[in-house]
N, C-alpha and C. Protein backbone atom coordinates (compact mmCIF):
# COMPACT_ATOMS: atom_id res chain seq x y z
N UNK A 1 0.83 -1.17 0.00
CA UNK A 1 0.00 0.00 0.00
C UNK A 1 0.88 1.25 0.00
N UNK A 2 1.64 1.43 -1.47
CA UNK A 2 2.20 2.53 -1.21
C UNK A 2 1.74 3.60 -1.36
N UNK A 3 2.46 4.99 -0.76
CA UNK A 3 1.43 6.42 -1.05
C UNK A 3 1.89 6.66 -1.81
N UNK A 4 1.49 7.64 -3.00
CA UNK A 4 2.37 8.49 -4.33
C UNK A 4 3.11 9.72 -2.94
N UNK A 5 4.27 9.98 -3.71
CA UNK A 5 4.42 11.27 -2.93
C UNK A 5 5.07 12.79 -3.78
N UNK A 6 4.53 13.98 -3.07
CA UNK A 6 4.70 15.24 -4.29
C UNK A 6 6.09 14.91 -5.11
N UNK A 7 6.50 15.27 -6.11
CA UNK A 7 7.34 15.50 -6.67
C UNK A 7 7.90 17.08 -6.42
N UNK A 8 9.00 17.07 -6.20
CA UNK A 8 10.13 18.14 -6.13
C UNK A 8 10.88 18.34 -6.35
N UNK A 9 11.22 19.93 -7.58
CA UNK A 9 12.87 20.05 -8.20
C UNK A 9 13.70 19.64 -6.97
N UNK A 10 14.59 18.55 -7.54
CA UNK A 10 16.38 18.94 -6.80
C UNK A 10 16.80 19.34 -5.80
N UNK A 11 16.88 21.10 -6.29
CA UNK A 11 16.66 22.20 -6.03
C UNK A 11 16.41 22.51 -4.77
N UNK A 12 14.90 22.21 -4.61
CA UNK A 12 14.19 22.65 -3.58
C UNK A 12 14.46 21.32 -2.66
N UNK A 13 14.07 20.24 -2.82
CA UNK A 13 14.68 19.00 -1.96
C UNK A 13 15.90 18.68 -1.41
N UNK A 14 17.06 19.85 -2.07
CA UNK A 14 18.16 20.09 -1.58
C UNK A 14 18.35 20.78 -0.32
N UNK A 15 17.22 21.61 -0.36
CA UNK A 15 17.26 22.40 0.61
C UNK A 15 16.42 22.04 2.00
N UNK A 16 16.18 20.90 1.51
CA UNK A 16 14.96 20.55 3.00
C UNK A 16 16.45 19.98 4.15
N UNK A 17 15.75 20.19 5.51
CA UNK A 17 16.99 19.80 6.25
C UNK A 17 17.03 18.62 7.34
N UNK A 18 17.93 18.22 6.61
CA UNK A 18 18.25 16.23 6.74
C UNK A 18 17.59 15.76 8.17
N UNK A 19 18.28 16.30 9.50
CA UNK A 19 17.49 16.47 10.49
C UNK A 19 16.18 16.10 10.32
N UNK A 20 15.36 16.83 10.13
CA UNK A 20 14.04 16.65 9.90
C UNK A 20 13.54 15.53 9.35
N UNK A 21 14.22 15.34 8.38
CA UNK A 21 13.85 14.00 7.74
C UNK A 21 14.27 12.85 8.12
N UNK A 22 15.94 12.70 8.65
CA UNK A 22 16.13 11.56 8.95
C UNK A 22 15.48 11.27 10.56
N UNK A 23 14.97 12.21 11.65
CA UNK A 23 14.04 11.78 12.50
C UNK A 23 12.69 10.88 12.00
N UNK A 24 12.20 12.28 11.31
CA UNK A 24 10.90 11.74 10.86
C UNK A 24 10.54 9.90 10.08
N UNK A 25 12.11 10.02 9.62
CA UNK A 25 11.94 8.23 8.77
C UNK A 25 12.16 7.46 10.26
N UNK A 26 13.29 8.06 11.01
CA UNK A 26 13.28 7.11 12.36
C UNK A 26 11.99 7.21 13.26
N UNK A 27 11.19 7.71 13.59
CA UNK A 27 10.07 7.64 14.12
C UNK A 27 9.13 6.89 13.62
N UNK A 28 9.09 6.83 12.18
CA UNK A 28 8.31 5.95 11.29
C UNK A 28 8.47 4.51 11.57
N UNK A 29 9.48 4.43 10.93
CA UNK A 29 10.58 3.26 10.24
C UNK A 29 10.17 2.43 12.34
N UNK A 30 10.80 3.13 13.06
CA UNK A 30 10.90 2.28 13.85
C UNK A 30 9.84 2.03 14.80
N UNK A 31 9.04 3.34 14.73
CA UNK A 31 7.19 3.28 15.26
C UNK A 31 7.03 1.92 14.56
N UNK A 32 7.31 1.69 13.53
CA UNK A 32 6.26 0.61 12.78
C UNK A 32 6.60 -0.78 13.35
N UNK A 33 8.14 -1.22 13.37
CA UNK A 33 8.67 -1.88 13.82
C UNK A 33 8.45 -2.60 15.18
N UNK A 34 8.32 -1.48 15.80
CA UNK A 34 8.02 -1.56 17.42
C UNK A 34 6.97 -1.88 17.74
N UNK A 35 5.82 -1.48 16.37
CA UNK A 35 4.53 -1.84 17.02
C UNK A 35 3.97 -3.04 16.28
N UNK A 36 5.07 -3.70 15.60
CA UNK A 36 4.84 -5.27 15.27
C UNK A 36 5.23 -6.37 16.32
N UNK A 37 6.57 -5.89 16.86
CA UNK A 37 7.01 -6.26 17.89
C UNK A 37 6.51 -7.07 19.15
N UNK A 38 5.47 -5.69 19.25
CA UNK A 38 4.86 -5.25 20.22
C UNK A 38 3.55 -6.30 20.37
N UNK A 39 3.14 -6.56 19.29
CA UNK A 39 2.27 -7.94 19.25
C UNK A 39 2.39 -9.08 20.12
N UNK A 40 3.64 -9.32 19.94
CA UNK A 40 4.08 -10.66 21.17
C UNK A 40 4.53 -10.27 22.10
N UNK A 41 3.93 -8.79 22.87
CA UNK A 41 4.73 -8.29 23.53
C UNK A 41 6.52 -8.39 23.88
N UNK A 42 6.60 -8.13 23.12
CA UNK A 42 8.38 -7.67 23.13
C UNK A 42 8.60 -6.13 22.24
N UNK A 43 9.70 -5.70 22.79
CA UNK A 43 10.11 -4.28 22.73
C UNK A 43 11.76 -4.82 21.57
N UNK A 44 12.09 -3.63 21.01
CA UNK A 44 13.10 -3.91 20.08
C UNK A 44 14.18 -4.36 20.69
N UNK A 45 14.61 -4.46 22.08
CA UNK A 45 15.84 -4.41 22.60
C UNK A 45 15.72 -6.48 22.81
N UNK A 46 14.26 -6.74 22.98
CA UNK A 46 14.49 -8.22 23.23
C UNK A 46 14.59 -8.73 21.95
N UNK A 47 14.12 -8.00 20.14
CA UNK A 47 14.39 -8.54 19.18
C UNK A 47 15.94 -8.80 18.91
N UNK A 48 16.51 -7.83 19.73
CA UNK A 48 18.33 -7.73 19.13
C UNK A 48 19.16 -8.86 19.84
N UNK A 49 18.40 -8.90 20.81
CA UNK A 49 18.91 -10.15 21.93
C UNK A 49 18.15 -11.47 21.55
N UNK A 50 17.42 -11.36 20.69
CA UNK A 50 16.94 -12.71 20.20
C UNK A 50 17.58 -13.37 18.75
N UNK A 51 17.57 -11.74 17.98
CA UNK A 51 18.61 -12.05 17.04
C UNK A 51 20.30 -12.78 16.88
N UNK A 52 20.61 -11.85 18.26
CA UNK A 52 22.00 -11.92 18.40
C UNK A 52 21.97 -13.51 18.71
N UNK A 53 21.42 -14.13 19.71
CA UNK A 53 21.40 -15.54 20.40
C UNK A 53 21.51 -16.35 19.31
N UNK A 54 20.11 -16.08 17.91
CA UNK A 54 20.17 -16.80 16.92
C UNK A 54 21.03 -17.04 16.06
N UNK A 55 21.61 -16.20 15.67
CA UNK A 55 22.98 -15.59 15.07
C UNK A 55 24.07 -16.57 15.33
N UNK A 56 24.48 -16.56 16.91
CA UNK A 56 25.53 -17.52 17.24
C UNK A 56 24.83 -17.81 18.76
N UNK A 57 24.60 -19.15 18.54
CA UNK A 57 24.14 -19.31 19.45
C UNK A 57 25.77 -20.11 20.79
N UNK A 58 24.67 -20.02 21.85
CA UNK A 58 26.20 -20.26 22.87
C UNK A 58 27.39 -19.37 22.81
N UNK A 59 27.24 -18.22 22.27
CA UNK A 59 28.45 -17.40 22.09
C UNK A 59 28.15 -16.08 23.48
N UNK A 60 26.74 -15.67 23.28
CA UNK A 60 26.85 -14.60 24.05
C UNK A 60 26.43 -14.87 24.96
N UNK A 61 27.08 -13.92 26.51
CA UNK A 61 26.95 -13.97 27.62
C UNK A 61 26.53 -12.40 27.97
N UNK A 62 25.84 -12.60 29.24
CA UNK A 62 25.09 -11.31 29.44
C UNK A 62 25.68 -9.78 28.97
N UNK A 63 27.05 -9.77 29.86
CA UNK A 63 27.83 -8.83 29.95
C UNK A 63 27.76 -8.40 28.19
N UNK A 64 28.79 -9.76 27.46
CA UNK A 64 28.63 -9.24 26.25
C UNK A 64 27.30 -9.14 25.16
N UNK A 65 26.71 -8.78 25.47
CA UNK A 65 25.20 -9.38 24.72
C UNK A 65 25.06 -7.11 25.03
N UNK A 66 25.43 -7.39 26.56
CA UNK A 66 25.07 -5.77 27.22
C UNK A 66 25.48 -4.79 25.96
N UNK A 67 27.04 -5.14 26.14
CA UNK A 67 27.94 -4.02 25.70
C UNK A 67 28.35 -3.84 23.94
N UNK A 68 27.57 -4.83 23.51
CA UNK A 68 26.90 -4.93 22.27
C UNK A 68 25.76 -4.43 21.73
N UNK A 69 24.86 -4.30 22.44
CA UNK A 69 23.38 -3.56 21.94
C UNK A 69 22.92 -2.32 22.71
N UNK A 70 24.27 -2.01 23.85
CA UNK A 70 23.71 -0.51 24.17
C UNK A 70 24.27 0.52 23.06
N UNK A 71 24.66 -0.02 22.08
CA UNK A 71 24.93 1.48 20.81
C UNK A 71 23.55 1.64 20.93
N UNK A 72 22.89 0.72 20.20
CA UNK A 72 21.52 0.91 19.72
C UNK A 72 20.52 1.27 20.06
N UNK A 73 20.58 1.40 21.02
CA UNK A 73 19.54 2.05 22.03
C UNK A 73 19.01 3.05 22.19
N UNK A 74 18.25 3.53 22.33
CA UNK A 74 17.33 5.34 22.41
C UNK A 74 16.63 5.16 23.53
N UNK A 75 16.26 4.48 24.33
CA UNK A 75 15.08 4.26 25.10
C UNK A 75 15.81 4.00 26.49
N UNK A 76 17.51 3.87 26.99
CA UNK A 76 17.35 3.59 28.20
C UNK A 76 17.05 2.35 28.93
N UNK A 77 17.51 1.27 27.59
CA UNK A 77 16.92 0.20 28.31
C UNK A 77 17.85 -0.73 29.43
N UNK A 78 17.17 -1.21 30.57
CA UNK A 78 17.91 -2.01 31.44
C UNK A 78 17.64 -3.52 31.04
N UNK A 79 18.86 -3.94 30.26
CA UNK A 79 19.34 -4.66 29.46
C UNK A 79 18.95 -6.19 30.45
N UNK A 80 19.58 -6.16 32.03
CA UNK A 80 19.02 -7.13 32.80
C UNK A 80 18.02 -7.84 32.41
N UNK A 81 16.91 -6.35 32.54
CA UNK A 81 15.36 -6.73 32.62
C UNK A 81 15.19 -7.36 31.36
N UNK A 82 15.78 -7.38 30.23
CA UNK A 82 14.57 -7.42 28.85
C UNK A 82 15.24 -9.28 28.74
N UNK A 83 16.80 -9.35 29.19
CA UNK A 83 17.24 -10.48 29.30
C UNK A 83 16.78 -11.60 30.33
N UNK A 84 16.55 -11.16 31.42
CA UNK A 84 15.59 -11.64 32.54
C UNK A 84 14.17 -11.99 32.28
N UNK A 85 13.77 -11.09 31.43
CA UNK A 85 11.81 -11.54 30.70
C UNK A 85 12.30 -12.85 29.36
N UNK A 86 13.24 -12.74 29.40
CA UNK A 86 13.58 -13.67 27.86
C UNK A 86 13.39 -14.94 28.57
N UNK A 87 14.56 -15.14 29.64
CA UNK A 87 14.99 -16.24 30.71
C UNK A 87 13.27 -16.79 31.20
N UNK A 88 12.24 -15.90 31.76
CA UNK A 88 11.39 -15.90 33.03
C UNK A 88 10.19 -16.57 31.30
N UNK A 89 10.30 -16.05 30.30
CA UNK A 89 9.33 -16.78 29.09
C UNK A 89 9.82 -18.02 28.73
N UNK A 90 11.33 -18.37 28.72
CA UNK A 90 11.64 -19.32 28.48
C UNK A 90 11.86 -19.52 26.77
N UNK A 91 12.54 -18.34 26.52
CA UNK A 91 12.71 -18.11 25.28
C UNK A 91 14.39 -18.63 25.00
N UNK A 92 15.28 -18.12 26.41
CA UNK A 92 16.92 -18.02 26.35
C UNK A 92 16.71 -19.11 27.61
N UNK A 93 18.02 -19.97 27.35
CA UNK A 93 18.28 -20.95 28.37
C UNK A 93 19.56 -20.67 28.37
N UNK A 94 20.10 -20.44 29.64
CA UNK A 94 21.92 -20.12 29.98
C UNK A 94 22.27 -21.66 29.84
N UNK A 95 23.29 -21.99 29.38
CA UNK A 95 24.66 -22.61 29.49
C UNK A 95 25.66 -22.55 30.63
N UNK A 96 26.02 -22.56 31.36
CA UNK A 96 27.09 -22.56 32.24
C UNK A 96 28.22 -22.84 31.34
N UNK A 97 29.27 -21.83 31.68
CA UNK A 97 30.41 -21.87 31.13
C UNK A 97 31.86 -22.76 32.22
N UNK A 98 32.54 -22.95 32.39
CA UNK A 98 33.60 -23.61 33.49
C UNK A 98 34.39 -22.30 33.75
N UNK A 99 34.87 -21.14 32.52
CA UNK A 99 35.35 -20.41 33.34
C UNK A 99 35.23 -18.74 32.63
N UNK A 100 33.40 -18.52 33.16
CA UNK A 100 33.04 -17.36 32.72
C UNK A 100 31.34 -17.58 33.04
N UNK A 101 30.79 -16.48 32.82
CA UNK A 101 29.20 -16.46 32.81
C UNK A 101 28.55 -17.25 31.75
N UNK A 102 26.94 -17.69 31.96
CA UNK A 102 26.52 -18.97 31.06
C UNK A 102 26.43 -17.69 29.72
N UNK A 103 26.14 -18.79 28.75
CA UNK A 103 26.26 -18.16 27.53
C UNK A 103 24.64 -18.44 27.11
N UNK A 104 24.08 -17.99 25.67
CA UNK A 104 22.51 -18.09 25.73
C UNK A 104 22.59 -18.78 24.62
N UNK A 105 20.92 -19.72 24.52
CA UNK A 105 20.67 -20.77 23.27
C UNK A 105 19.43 -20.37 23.59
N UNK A 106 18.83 -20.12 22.37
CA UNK A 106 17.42 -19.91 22.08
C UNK A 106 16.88 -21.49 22.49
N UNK A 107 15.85 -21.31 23.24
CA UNK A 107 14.73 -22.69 23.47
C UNK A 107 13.94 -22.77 21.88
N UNK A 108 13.05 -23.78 22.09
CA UNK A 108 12.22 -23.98 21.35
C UNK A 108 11.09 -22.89 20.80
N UNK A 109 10.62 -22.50 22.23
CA UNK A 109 9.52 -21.03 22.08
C UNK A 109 10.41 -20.14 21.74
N UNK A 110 10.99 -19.97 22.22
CA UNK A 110 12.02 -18.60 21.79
C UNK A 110 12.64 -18.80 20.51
N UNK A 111 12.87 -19.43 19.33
CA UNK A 111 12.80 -19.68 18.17
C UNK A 111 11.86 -19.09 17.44
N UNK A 112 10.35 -20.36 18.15
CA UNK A 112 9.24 -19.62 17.45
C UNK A 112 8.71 -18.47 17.44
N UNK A 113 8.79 -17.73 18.54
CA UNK A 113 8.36 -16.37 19.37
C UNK A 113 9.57 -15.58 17.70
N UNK A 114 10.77 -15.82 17.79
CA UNK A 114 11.53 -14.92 17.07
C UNK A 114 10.82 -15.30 15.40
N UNK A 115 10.64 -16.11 15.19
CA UNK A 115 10.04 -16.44 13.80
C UNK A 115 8.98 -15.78 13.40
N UNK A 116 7.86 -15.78 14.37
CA UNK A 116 6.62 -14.88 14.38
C UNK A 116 6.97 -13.09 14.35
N UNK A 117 7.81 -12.88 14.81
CA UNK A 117 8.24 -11.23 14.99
C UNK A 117 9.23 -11.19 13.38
N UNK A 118 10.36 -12.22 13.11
CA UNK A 118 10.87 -11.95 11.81
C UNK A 118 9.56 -12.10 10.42
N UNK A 119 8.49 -12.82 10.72
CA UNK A 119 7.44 -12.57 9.74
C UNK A 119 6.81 -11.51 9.49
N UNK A 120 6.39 -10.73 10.60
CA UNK A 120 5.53 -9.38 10.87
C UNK A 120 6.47 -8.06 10.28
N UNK A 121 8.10 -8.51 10.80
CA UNK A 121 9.03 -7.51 10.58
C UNK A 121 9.43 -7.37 8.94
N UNK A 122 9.13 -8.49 8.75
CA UNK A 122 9.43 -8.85 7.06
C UNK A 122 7.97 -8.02 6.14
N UNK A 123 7.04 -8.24 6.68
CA UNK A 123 6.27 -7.51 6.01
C UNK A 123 6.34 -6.20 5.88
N UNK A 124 6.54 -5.52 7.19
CA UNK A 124 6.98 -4.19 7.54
C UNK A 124 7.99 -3.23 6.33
N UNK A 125 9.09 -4.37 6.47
CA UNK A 125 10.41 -3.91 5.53
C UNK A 125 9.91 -3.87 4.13
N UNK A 126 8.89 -5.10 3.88
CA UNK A 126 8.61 -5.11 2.57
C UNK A 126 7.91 -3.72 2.13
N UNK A 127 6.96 -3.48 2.71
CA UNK A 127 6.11 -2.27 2.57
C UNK A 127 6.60 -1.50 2.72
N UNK A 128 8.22 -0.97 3.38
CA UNK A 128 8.93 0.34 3.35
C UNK A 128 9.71 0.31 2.01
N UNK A 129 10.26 -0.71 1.42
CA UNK A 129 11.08 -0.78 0.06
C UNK A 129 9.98 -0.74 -0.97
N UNK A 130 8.71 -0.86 -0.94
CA UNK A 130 7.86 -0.55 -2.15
C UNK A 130 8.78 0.55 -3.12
N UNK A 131 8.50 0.61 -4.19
CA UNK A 131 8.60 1.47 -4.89
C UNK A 131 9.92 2.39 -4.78
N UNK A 132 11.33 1.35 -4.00
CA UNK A 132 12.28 1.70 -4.05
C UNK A 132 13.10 0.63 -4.52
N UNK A 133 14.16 0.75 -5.37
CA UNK A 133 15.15 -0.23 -6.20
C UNK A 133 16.28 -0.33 -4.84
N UNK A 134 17.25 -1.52 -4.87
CA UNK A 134 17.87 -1.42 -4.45
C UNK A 134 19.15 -0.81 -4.37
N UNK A 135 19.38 -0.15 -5.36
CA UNK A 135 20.52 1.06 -5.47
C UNK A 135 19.54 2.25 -4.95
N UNK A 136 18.72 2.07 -5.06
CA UNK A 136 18.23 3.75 -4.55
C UNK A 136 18.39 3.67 -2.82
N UNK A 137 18.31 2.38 -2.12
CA UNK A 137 18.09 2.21 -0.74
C UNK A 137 19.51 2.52 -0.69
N UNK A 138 20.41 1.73 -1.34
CA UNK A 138 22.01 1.19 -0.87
C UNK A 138 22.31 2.80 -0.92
N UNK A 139 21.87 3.99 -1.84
CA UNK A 139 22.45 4.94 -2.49
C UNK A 139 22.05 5.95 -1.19
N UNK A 140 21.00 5.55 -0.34
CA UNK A 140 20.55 6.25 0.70
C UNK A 140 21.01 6.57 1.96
N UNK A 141 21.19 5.11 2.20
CA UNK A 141 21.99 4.69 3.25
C UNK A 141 23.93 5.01 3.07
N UNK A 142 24.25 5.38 1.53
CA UNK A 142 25.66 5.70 1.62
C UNK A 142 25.54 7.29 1.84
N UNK A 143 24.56 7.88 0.97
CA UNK A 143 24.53 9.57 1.39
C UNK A 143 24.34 9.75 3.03
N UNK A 144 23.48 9.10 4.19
CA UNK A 144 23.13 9.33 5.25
C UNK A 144 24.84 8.55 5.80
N UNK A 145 25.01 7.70 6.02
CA UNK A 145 27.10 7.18 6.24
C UNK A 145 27.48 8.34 6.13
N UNK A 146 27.83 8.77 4.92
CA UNK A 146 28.68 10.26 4.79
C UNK A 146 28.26 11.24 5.33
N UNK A 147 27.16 12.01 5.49
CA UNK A 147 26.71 12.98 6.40
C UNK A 147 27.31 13.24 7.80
N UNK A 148 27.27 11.49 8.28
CA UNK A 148 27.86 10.76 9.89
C UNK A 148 28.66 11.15 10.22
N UNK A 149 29.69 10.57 8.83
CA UNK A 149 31.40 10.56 8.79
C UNK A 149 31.62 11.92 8.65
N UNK A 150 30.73 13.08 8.06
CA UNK A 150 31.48 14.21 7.86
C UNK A 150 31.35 14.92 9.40
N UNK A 151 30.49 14.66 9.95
CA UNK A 151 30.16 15.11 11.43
C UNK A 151 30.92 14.41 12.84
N UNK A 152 31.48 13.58 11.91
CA UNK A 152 32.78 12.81 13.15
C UNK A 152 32.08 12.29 13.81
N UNK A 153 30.33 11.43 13.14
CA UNK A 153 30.02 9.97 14.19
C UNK A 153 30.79 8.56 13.17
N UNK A 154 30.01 8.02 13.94
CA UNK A 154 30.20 6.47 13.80
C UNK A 154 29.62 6.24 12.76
N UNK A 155 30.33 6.13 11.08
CA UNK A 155 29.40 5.57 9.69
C UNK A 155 29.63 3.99 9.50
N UNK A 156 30.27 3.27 10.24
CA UNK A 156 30.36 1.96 10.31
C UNK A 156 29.46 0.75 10.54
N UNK A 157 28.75 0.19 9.71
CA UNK A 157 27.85 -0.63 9.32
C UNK A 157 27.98 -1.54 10.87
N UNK A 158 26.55 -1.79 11.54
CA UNK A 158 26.48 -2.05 12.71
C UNK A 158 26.88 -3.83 12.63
């Protein structure tokens, strides 16, 4: 369901200011996200920690799981808690390590729980790339990098 949207010289779209816009897509982009999420009640910080687990599983341990996904963060989250609701659903089962903290393996529900949120999220993404090619996304995401890099943040692909 895509919208048409005005057309504008160059020109004048040159002059709109990035700020504005790159909030406004993050409020969107991740409103939407959040409130798919939000279905199975989970918040984005338990998707990254569900991802990450899936990713490699038995690799991450709290600490590092922490000091990995607080870049990403906007919201303040106490990383404990969202890892502690994972544990208390029975989504993450610790490992005991012999010489370090347990490490996490997605359970069975916690698989499916992540499968159901990568379906909803997949639709999401689909409906934001409508009517965009993939050089126009890749071409987006390199103009917004450089903006980063010229401002002395972090343009390094997460």
């Amino acid at each position: 369901m895509a919208t048409d949207i005005t057309p504008h010289p160059d020109e004048v779209l040159a002059r709109q200011p990035a700020g504005y816009w790159t909030g406004a897509a993050h409020r969107t982009i991740v409103g939407r996200i959040r409130a798919e999420l939000a279905v199975d009640d989970l918040t984005q910080p338990h998707w990254w920690i569900l991802n990450h687990v899936a990713g490699a599983p038995a690799r991450w341990d709290r600490p590092g799981l922490i000091r990995r996904l607080a870049r990403f963060d906007d919201l303040g989250t106490d990383f404990d808690a969202v890892l502690d609701d994972l544990l208390a659903r029975g989504w993450l089962t610790p490992s005991p390590q012999p010489a370090g903290t347990p490490v996490f393996t997605l359970t069975e529900a916690g698989e499916a729980g992540r499968a159901r949120a990568v379906e909803r999220t997949r639709q999401a993404h689909a409906q934001m790339h409508q009517g965009i090619t993939t050089e126009q996304y890749a071409a987006a995401l390199t103009v917004l990098r450089r903006m980063i890099a010229n401002l002395d943040g972090d343009a390094e692909l997460p």
